[in-house]
N, C-alpha and C. Protein backbone atom coordinates (compact mmCIF):
# COMPACT_ATOMS: atom_id res chain seq x y z
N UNK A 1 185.81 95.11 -128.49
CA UNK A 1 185.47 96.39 -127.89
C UNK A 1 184.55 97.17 -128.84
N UNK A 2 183.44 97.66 -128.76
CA UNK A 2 182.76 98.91 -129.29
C UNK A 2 183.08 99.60 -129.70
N UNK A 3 182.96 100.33 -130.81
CA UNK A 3 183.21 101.75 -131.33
C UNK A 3 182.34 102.25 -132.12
N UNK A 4 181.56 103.18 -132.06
CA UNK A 4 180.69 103.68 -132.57
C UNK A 4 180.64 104.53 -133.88
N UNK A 5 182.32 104.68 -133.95
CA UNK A 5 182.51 105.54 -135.30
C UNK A 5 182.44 106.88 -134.56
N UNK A 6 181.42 107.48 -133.74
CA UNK A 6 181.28 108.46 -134.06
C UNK A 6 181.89 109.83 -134.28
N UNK A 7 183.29 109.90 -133.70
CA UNK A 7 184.17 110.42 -134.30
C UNK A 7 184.46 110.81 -135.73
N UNK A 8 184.11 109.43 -136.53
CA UNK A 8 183.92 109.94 -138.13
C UNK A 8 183.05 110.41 -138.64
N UNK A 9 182.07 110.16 -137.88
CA UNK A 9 180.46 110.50 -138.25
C UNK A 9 180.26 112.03 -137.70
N UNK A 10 180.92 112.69 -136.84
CA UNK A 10 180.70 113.73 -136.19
C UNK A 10 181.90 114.59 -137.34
N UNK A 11 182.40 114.09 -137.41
CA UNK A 11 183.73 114.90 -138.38
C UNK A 11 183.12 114.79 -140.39
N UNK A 12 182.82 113.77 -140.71
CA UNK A 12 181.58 113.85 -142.05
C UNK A 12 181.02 114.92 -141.98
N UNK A 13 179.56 115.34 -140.84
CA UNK A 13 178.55 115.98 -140.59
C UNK A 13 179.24 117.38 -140.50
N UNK A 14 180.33 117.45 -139.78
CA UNK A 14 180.44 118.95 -139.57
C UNK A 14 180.69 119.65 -141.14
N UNK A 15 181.80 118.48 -141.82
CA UNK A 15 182.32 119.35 -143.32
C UNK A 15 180.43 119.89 -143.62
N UNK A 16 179.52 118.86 -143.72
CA UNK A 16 178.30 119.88 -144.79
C UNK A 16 177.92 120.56 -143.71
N UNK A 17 177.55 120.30 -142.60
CA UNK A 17 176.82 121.82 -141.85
C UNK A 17 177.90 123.36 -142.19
N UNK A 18 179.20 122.62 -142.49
CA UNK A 18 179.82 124.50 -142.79
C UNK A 18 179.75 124.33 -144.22
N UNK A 19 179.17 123.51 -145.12
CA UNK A 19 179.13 124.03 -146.62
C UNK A 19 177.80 124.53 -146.62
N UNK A 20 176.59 123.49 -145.70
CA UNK A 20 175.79 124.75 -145.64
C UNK A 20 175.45 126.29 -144.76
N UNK A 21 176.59 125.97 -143.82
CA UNK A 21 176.37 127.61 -143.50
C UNK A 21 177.00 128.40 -144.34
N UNK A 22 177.64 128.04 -145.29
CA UNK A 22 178.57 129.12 -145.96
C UNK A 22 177.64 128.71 -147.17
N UNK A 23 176.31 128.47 -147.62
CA UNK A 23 175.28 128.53 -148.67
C UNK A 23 174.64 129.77 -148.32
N UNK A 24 174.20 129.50 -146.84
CA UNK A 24 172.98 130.40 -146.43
C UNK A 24 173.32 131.69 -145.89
N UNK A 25 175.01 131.77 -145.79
CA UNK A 25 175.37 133.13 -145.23
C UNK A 25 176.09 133.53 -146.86
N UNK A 26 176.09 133.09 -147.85
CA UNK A 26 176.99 133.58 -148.59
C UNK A 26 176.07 134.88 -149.81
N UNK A 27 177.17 134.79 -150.82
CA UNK A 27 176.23 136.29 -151.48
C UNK A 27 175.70 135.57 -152.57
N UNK A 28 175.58 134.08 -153.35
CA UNK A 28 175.22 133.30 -153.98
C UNK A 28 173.68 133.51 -154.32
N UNK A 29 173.37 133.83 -155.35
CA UNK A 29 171.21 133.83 -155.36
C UNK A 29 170.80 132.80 -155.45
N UNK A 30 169.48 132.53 -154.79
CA UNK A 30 168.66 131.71 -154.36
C UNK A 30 167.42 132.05 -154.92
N UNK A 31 166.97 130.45 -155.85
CA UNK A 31 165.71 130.97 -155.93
C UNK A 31 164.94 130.11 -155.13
N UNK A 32 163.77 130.71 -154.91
CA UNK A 32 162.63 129.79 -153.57
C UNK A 32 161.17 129.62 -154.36
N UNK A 33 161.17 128.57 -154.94
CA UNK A 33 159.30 128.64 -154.82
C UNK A 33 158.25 127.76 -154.03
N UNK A 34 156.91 128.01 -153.55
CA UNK A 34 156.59 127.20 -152.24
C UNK A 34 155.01 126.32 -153.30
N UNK A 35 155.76 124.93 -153.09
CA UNK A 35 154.39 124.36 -153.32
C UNK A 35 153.23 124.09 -152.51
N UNK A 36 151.67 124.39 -152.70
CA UNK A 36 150.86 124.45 -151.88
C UNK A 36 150.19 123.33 -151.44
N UNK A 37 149.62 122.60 -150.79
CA UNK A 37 149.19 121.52 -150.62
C UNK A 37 148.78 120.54 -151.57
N UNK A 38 148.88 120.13 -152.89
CA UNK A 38 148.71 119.93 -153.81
C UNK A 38 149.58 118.53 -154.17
N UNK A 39 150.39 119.13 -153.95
CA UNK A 39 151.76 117.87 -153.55
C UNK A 39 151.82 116.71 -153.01
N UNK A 40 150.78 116.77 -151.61
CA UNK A 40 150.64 115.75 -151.22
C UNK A 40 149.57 114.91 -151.55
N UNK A 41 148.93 115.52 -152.36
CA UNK A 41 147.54 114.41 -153.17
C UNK A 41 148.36 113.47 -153.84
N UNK A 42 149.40 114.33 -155.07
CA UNK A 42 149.72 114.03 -155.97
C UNK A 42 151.18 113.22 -156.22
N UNK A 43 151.80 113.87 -155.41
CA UNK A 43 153.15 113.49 -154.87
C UNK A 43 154.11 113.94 -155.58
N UNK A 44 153.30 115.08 -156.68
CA UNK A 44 154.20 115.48 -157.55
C UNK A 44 154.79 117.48 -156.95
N UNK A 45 155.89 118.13 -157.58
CA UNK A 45 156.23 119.48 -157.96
C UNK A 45 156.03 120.06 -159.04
N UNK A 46 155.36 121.12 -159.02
CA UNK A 46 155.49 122.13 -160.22
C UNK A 46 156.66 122.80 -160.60
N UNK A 47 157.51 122.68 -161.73
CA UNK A 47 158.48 123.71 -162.44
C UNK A 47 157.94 124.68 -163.20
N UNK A 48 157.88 125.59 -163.27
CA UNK A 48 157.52 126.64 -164.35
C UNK A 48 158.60 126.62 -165.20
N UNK A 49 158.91 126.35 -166.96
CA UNK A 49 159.70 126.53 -167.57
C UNK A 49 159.67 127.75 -168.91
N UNK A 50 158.03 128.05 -168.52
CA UNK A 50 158.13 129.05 -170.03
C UNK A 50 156.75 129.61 -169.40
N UNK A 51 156.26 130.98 -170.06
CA UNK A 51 155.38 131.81 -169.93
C UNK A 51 154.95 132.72 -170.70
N UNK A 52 153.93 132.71 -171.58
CA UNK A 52 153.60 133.48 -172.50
C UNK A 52 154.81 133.60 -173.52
N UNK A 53 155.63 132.36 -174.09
CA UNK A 53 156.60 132.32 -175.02
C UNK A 53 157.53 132.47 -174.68
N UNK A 54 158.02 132.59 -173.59
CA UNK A 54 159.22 133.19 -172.95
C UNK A 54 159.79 132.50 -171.81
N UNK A 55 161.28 132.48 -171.97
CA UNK A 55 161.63 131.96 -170.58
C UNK A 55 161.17 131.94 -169.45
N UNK A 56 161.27 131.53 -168.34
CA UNK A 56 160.42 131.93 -166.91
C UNK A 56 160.63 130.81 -166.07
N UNK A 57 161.01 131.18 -164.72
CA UNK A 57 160.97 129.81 -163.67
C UNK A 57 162.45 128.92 -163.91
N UNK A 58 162.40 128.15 -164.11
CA UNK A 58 163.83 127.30 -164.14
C UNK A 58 164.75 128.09 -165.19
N UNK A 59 164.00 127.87 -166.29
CA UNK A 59 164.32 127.99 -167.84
C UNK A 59 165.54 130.11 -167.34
N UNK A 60 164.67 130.41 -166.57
CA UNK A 60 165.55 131.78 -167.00
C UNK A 60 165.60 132.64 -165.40
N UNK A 61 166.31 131.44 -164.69
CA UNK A 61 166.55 131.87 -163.24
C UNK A 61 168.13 131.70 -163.25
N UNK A 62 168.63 132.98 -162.72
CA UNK A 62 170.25 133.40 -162.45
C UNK A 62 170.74 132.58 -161.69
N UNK A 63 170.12 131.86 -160.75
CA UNK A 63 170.41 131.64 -159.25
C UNK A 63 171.22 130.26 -159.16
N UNK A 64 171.85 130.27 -158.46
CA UNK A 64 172.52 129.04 -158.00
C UNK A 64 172.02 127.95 -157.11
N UNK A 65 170.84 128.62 -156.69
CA UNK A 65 170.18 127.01 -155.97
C UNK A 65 168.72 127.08 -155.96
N UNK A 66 168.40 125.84 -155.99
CA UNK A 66 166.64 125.80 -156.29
C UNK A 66 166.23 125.50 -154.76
N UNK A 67 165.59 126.08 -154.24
CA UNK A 67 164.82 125.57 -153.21
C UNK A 67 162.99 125.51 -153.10
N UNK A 68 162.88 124.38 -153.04
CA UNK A 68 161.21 124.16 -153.34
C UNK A 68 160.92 123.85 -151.53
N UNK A 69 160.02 124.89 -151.26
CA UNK A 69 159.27 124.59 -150.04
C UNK A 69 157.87 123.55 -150.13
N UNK A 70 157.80 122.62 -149.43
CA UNK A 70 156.68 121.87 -149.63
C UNK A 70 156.20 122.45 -148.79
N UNK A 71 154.23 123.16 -148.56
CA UNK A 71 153.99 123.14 -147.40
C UNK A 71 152.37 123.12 -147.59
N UNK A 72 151.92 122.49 -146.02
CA UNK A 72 150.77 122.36 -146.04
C UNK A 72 149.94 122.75 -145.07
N UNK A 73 148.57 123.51 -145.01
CA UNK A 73 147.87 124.13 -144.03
C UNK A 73 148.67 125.20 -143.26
N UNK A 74 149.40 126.19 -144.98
CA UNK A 74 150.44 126.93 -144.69
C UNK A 74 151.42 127.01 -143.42
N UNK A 75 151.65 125.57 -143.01
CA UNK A 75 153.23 125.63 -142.90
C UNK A 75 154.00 124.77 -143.60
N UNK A 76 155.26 124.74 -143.15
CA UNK A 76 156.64 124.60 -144.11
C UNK A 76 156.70 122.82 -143.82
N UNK A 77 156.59 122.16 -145.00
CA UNK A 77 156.47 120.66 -143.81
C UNK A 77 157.74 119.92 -144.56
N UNK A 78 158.73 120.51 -145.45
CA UNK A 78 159.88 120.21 -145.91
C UNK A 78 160.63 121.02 -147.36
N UNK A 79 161.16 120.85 -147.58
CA UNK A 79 162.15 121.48 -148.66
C UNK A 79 163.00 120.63 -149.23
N UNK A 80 162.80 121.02 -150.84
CA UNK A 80 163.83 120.41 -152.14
C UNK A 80 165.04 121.56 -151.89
N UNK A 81 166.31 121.50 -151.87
CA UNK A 81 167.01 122.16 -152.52
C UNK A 81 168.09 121.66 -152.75
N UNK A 82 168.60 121.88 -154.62
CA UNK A 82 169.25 121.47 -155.41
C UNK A 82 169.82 123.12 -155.93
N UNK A 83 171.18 122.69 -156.18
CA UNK A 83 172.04 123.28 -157.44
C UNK A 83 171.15 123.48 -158.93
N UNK A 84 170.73 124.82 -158.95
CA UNK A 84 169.87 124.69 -160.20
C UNK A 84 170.35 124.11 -161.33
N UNK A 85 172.01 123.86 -161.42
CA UNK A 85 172.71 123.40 -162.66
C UNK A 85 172.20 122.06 -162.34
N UNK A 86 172.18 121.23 -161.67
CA UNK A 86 171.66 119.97 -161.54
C UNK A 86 170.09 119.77 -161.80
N UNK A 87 169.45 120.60 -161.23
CA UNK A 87 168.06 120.48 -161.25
C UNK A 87 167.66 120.54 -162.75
N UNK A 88 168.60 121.25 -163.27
CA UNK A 88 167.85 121.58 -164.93
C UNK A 88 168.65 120.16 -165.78
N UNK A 89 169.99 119.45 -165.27
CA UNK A 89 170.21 118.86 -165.61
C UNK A 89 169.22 117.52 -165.92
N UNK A 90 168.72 116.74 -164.27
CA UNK A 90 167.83 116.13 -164.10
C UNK A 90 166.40 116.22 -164.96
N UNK A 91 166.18 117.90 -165.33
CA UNK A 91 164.41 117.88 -165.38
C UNK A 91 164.87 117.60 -167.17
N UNK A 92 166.24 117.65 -167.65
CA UNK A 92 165.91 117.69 -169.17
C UNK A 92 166.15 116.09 -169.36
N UNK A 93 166.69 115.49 -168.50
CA UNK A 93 166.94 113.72 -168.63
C UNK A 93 165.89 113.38 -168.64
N UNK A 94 164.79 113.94 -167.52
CA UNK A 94 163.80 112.84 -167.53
C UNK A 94 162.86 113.34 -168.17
N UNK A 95 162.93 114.51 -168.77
CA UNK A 95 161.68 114.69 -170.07
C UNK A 95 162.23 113.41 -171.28
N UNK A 96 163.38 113.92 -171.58
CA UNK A 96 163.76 113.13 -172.81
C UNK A 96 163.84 111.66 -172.52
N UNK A 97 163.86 111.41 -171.30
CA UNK A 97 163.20 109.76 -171.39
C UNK A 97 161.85 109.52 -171.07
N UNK A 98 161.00 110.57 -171.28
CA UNK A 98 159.68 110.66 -171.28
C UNK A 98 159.19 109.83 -169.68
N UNK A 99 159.79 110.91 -168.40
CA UNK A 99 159.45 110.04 -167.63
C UNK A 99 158.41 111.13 -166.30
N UNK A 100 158.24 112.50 -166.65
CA UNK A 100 157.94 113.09 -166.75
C UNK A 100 157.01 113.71 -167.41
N UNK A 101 156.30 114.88 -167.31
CA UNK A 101 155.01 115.29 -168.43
C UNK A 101 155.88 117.35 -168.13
N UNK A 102 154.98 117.71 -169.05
CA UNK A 102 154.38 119.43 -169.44
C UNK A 102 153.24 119.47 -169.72
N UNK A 103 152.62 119.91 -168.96
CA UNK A 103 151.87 120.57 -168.93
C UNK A 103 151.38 122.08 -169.20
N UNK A 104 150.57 122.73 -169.59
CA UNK A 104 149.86 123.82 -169.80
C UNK A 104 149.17 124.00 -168.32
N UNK A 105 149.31 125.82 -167.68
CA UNK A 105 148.84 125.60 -166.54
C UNK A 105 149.11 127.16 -165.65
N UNK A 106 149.06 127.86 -164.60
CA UNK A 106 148.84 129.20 -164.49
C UNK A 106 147.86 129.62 -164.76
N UNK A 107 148.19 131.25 -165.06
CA UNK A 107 147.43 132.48 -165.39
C UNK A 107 146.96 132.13 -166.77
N UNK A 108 145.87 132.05 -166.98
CA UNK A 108 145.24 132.01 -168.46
C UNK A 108 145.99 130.44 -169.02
N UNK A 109 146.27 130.15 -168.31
CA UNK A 109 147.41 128.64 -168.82
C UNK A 109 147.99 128.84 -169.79
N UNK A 110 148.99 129.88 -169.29
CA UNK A 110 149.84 130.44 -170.80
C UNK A 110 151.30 129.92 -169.56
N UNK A 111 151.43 129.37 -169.20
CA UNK A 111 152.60 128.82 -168.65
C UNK A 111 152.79 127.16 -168.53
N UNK A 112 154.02 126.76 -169.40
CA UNK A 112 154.55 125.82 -169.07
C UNK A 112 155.09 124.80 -168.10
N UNK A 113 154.44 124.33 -167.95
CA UNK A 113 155.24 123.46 -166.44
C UNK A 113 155.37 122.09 -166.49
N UNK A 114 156.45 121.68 -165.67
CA UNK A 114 156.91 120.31 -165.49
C UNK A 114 156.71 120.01 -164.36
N UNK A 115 155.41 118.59 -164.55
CA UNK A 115 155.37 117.83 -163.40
C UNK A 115 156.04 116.76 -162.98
N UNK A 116 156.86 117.14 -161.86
CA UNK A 116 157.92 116.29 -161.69
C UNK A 116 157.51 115.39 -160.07
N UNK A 117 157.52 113.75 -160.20
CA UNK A 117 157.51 113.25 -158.87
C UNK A 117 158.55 113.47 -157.86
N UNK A 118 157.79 114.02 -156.36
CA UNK A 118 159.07 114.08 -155.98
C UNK A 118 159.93 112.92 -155.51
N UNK A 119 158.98 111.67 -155.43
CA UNK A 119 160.45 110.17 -155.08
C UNK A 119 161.40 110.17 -156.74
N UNK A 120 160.60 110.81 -157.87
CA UNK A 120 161.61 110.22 -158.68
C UNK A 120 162.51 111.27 -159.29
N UNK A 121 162.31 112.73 -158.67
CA UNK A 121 163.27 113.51 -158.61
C UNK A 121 164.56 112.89 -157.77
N UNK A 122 163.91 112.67 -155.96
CA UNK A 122 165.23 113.06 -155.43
C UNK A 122 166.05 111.51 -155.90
N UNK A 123 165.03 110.50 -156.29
CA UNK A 123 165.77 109.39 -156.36
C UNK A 123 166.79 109.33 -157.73
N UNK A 124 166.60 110.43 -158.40
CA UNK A 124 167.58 110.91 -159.76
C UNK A 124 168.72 111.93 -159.11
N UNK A 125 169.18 112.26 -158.35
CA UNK A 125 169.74 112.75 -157.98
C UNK A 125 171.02 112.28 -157.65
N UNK A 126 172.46 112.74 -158.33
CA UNK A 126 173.57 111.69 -158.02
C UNK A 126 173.50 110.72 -159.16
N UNK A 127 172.29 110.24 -159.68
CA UNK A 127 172.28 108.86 -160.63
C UNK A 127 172.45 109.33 -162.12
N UNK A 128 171.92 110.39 -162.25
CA UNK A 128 171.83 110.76 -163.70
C UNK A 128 172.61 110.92 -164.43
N UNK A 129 173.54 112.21 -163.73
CA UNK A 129 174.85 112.83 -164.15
C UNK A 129 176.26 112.44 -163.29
């Protein structure tokens, strides 16, 4: 006889749709930054980690979740979002296994940034830590 599961599969799905409605309705900060078409040449994300000597961007954000908008011919054509405790976890693994770069870059290129791929972000995700 058939069974499709979907009973378990419908009961899985619901637990995260209410962890994420209780993300997006909760009082938790969010930070958002939107990458511009750039992304898809490259396949990479920009992190900002420092700025004119100083914390900035990952390095000195309160927030509890990272959300990176990808978008192109200004619209929204997908989204990163990670637990910034993870995200900073990830971006310091894969500097220190040199798998990753920093760059110099911004305003006067007095800002730090990490170019990060996004297959080998999300594919670090879960694996690292």
């Amino acid at each position: 006889m058939y069974n499709s599961k979907f009973d378990l599969d419908l009961e899985f799905g619901q637990v995260y749709e209410e962890g994420l409605k209780k993300l997006l309705y909760s009082k938790g900060k969010v930070e958002v930054k939107t990458e511009r078409g750039k992304w898809i040449e490259t396949g990479n994300i920009a992190i900002e980690v420092m700025c004119r000597n100083k914390p900035s961007g990952l390095s000195a954000t309160k927030s509890d979740w990272w959300f990176h908008i990808l978008s192109l011919d200004k619209k929204v054509k997908g989204m990163i979002c990670l637990p910034v405790k993870e995200l900073k976890n990830i971006c310091k693994y894969l500097l220190k296994e040199k798998k990753i770069k920093m760059i110099m870059g911004g305003d006067d290129k007095q800002s730090k940034i990490l170019l990060i791929p996004i297959k080998l972000l999300m594919g670090s995700v879960g694996k690292i830590f």
